[in-house]
PDB file of N, CA and C in Angstrom:
ATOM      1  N   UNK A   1     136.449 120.437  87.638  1.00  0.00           N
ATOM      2  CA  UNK A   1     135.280 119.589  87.639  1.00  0.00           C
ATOM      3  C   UNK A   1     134.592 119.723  88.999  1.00  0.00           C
ATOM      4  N   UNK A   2     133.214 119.945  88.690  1.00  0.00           N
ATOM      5  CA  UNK A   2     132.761 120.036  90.452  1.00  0.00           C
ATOM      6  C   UNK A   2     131.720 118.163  90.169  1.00  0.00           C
ATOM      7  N   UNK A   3     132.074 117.846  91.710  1.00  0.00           N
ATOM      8  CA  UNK A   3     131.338 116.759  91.894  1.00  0.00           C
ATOM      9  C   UNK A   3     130.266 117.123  92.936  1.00  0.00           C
ATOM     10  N   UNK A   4     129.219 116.567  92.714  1.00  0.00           N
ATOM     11  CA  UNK A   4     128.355 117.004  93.931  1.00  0.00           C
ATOM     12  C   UNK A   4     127.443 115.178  94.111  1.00  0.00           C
ATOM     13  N   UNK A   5     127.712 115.270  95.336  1.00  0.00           N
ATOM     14  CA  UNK A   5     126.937 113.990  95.979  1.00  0.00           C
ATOM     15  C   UNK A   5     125.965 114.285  96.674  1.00  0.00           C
ATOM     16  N   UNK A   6     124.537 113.893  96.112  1.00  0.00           N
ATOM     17  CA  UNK A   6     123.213 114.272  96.538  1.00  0.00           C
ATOM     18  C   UNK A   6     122.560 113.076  97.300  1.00  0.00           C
ATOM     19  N   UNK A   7     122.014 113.512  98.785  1.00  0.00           N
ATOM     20  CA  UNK A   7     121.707 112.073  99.409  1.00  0.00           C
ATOM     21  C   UNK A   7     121.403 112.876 101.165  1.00  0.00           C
ATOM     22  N   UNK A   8     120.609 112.513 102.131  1.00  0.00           N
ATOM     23  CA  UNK A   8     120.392 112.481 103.357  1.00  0.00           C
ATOM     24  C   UNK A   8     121.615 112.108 104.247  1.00  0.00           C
ATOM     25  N   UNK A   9     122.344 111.524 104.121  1.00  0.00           N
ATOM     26  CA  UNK A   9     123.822 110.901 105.052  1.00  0.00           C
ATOM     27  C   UNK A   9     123.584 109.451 104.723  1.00  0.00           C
ATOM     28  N   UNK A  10     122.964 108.649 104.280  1.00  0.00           N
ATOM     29  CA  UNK A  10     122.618 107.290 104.538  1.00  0.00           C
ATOM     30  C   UNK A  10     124.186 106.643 103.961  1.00  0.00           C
ATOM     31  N   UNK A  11     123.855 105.428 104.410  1.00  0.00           N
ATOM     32  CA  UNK A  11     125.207 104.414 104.340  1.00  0.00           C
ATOM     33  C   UNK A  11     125.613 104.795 103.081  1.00  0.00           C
ATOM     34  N   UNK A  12     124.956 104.094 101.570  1.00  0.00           N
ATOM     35  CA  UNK A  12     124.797 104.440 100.294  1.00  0.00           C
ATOM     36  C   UNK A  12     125.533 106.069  99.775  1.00  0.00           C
ATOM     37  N   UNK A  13     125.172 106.522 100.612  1.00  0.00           N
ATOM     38  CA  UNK A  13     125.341 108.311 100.000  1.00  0.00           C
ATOM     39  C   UNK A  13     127.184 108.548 100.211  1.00  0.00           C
ATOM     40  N   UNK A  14     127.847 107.895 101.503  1.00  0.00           N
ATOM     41  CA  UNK A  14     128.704 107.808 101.554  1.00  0.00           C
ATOM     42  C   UNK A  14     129.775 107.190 100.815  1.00  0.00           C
ATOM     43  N   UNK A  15     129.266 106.024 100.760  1.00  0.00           N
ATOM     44  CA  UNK A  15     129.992 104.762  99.413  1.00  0.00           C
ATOM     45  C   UNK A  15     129.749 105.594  98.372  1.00  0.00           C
ATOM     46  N   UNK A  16     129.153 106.339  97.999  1.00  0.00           N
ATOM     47  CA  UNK A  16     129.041 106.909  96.999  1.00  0.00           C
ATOM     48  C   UNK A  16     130.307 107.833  96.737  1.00  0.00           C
ATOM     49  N   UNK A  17     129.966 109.056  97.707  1.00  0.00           N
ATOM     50  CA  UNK A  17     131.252 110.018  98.156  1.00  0.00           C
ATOM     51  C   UNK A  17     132.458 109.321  97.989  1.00  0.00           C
ATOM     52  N   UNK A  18     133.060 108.341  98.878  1.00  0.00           N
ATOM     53  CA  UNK A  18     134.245 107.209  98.937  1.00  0.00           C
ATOM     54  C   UNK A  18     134.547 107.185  97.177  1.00  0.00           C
ATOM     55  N   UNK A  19     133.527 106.517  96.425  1.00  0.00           N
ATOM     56  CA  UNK A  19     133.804 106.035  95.227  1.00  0.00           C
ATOM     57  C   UNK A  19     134.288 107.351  94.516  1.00  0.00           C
ATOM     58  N   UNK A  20     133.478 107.883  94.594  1.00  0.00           N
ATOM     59  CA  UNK A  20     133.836 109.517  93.573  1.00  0.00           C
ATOM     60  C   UNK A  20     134.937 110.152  93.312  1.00  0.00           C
ATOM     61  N   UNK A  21     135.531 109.927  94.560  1.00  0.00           N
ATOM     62  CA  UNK A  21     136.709 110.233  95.311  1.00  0.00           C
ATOM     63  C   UNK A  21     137.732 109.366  95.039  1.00  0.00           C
ATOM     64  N   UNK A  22     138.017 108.574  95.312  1.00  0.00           N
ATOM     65  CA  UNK A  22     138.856 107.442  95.055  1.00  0.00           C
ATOM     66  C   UNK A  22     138.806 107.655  93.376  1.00  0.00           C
ATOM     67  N   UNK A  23     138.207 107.993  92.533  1.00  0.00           N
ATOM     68  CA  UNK A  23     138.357 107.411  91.188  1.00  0.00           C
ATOM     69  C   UNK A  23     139.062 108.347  90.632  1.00  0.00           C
ATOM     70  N   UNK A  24     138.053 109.869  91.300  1.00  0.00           N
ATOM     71  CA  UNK A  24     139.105 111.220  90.874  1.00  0.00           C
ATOM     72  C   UNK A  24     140.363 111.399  90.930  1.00  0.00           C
ATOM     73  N   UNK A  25     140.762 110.869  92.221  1.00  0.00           N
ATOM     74  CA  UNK A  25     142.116 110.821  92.714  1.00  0.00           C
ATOM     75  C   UNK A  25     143.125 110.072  92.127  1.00  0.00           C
ATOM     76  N   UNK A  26     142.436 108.888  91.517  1.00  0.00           N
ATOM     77  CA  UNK A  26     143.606 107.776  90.366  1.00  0.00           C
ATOM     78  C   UNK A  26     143.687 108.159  89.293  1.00  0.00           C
ATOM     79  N   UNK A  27     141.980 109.211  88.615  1.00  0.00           N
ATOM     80  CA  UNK A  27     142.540 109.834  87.032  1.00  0.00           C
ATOM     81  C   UNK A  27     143.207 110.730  87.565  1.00  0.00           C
ATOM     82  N   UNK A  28     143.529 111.755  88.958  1.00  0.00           N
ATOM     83  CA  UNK A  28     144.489 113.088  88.707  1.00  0.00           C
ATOM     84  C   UNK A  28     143.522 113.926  88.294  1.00  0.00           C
ATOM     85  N   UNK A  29     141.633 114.177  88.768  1.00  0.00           N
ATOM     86  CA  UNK A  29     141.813 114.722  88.153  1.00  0.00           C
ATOM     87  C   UNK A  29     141.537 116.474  88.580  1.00  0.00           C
ATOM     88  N   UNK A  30     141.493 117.169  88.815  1.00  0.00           N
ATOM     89  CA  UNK A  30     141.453 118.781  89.226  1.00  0.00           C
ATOM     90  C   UNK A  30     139.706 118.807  89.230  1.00  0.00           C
ATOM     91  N   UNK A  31     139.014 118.294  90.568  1.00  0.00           N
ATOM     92  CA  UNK A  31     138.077 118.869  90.975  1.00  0.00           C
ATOM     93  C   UNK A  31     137.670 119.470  92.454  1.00  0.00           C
ATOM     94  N   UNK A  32     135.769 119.792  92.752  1.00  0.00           N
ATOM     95  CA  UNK A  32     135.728 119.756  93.914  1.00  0.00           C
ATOM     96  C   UNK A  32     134.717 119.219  94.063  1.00  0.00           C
ATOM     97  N   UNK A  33     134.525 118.628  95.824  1.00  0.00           N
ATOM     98  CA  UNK A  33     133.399 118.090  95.571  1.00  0.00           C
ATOM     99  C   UNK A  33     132.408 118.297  97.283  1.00  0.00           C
ATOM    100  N   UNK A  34     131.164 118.247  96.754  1.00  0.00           N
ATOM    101  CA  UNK A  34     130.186 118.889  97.838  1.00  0.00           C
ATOM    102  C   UNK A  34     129.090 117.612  97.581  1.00  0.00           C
ATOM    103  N   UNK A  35     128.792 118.049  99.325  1.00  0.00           N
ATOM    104  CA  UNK A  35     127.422 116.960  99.648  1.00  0.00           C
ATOM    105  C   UNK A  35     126.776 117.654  99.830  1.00  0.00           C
ATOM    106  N   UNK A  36     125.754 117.567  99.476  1.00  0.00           N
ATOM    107  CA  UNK A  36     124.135 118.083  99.153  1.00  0.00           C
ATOM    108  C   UNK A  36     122.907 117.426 100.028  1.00  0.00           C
ATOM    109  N   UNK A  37     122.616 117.765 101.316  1.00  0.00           N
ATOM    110  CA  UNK A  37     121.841 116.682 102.181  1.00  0.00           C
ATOM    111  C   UNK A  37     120.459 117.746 102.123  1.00  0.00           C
ATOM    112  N   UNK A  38     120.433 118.785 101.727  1.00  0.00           N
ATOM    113  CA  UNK A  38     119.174 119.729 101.338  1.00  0.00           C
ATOM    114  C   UNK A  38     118.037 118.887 100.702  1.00  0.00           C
ATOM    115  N   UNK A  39     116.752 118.412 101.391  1.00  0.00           N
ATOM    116  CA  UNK A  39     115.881 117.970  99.994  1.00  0.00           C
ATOM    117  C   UNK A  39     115.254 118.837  99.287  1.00  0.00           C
ATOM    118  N   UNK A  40     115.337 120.349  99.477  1.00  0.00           N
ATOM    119  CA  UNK A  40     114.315 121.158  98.435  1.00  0.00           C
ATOM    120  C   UNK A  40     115.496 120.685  97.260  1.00  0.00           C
ATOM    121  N   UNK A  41     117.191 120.829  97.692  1.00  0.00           N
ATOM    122  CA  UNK A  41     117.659 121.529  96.510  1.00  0.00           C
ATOM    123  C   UNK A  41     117.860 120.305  96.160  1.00  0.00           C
ATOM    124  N   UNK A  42     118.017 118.829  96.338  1.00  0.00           N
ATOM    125  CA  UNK A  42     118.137 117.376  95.973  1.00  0.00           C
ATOM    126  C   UNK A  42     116.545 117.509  94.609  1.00  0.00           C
ATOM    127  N   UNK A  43     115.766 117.384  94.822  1.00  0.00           N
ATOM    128  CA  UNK A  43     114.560 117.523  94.223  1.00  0.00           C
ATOM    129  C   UNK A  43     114.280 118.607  93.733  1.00  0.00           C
ATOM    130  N   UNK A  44     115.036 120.088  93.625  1.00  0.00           N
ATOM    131  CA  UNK A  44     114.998 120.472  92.300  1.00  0.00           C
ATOM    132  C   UNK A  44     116.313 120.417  91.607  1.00  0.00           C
ATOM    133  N   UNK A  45     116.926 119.487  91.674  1.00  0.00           N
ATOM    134  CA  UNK A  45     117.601 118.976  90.652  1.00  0.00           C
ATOM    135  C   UNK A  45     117.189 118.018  90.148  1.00  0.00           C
ATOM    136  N   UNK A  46     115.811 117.430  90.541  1.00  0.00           N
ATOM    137  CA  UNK A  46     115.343 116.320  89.312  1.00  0.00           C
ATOM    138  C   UNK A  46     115.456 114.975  89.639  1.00  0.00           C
ATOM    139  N   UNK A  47     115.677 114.998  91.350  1.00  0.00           N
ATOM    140  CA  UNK A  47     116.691 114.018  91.845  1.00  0.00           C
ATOM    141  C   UNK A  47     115.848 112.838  92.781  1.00  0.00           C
ATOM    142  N   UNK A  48     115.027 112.081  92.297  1.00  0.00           N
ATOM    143  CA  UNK A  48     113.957 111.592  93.274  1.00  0.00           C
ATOM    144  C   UNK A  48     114.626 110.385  93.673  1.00  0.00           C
ATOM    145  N   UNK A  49     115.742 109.459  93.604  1.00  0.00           N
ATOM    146  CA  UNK A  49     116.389 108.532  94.419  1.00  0.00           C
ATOM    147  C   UNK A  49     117.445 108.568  94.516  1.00  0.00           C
ATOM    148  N   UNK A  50     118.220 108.884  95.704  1.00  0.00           N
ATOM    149  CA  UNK A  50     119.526 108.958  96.223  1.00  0.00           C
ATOM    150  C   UNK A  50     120.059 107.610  96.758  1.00  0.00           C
ATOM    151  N   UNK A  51     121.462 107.535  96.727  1.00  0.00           N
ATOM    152  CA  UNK A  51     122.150 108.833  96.530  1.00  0.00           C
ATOM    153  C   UNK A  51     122.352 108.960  94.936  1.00  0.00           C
ATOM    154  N   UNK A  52     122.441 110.483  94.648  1.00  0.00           N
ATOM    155  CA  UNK A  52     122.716 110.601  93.406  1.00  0.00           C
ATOM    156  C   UNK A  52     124.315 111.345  93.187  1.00  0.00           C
ATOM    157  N   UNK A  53     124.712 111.239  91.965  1.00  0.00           N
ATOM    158  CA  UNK A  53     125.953 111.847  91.597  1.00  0.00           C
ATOM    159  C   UNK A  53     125.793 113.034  90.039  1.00  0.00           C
ATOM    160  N   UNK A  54     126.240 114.401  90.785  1.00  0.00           N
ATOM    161  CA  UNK A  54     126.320 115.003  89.536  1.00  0.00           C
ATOM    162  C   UNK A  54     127.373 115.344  89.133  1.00  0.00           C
ATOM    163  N   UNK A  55     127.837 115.668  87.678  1.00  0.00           N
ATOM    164  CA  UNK A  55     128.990 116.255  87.532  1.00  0.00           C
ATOM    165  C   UNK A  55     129.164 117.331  86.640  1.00  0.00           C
ATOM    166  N   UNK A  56     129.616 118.759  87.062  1.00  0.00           N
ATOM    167  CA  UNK A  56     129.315 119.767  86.297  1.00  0.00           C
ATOM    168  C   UNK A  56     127.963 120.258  86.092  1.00  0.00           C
ATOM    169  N   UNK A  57     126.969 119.464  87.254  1.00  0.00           N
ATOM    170  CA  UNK A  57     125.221 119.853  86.965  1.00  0.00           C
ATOM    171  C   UNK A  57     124.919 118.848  86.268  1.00  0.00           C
ATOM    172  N   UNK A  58     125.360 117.925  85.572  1.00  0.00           N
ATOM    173  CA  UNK A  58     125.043 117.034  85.122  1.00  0.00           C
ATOM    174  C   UNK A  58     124.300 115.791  85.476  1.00  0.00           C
ATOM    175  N   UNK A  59     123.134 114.754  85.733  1.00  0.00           N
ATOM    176  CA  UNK A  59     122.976 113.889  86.520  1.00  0.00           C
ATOM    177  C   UNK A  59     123.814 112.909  86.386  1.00  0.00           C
ATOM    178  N   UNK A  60     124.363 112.041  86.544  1.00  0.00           N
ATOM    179  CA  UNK A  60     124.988 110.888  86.185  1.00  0.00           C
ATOM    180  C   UNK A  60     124.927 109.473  86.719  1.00  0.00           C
ATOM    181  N   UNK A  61     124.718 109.570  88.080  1.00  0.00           N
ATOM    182  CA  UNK A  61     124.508 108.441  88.714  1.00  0.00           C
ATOM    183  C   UNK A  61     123.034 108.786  89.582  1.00  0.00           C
ATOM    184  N   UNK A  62     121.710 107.729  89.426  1.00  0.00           N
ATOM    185  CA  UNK A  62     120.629 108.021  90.802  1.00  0.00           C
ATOM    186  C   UNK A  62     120.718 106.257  91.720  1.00  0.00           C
ATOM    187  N   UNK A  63     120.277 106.772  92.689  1.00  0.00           N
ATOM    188  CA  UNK A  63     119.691 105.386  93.215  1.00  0.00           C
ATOM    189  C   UNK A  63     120.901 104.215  93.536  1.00  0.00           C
ATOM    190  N   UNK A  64     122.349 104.122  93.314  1.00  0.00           N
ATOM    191  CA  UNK A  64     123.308 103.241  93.166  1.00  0.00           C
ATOM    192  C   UNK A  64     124.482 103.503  93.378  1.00  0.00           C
ATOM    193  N   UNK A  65     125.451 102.844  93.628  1.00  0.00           N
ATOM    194  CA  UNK A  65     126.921 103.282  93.509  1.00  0.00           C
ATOM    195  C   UNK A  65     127.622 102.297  92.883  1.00  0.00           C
ATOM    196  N   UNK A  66     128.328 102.920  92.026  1.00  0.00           N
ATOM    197  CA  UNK A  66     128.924 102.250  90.638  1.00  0.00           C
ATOM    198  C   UNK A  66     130.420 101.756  90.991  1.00  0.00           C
ATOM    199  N   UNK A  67     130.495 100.729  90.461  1.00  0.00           N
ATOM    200  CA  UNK A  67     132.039 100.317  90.809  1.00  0.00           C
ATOM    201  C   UNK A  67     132.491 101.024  90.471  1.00  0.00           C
ATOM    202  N   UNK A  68     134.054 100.794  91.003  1.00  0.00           N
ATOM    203  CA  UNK A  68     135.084 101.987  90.619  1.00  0.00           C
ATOM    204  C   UNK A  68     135.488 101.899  89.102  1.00  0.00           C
ATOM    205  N   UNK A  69     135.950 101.573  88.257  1.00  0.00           N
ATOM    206  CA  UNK A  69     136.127 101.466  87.365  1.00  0.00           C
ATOM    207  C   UNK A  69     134.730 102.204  86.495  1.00  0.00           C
ATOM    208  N   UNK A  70     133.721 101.490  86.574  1.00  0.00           N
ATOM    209  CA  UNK A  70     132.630 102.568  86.193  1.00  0.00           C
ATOM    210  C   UNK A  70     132.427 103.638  86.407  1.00  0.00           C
ATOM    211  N   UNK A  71     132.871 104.285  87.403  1.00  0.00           N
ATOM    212  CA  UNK A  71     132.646 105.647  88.149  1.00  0.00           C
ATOM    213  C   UNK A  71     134.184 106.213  87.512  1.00  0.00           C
ATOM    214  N   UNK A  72     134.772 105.632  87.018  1.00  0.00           N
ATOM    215  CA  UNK A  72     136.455 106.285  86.311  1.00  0.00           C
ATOM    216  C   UNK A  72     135.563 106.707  85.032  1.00  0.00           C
ATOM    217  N   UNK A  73     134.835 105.196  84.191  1.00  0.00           N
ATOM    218  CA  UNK A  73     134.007 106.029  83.066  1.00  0.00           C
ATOM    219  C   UNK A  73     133.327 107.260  82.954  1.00  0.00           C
ATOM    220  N   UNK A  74     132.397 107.260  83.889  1.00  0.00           N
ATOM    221  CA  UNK A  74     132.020 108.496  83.664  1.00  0.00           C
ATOM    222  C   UNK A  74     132.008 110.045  83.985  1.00  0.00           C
ATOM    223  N   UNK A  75     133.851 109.851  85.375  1.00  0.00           N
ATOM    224  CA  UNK A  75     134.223 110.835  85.380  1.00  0.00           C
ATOM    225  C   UNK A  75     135.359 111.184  84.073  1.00  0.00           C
ATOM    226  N   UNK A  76     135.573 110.379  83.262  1.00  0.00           N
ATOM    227  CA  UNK A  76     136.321 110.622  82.132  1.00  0.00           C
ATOM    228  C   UNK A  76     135.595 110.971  81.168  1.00  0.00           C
ATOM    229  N   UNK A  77     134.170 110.658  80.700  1.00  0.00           N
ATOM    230  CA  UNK A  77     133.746 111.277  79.966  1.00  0.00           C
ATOM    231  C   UNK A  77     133.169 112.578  80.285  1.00  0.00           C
ATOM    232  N   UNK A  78     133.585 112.958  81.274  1.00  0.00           N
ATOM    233  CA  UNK A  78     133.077 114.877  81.511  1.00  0.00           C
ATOM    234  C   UNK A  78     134.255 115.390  81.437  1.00  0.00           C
ATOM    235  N   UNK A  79     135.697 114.700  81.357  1.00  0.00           N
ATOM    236  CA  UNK A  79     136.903 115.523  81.365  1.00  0.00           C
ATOM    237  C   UNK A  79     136.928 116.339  80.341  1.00  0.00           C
TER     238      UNK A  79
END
């Protein structure tokens, strides 16, 4: 599974990272994951409020950081 956390460094972008991380790590589950502080390549992914979360290219999270338990949801539904 690749995770990618899209965002400038801001407070938010990090809690984000933290969360992603932490959730992967309690499902077990076999990914990697990259920060993306580029805005050409943030915005051509479609990505106009950070921080955002993709997974597999996927968008999944913009603008927020999801409790943990939420962020378990929807790294389980890309497993």
């Amino acid at each position: 599974m690749r995770i990618q956390i899209l965002g400038t460094g801001c407070a938010k972008c990090a809690r984000l990272a933290e969360q992603a991380k932490k959730a992967a790590d309690e499902l077990g589950l076999d990914y990697s994951m990259e920060k993306v502080s580029s805005i050409e390549v943030i915005l051509a992914q479609g990505v106009l409020v950070t921080p955002a979360l993709l997974v597999d290219g996927k968008l999944k999270v913009s603008g927020s950081v999801p409790a943990l338990e939420e962020m378990k949801k929807i790294l389980e539904s890309e497993r």
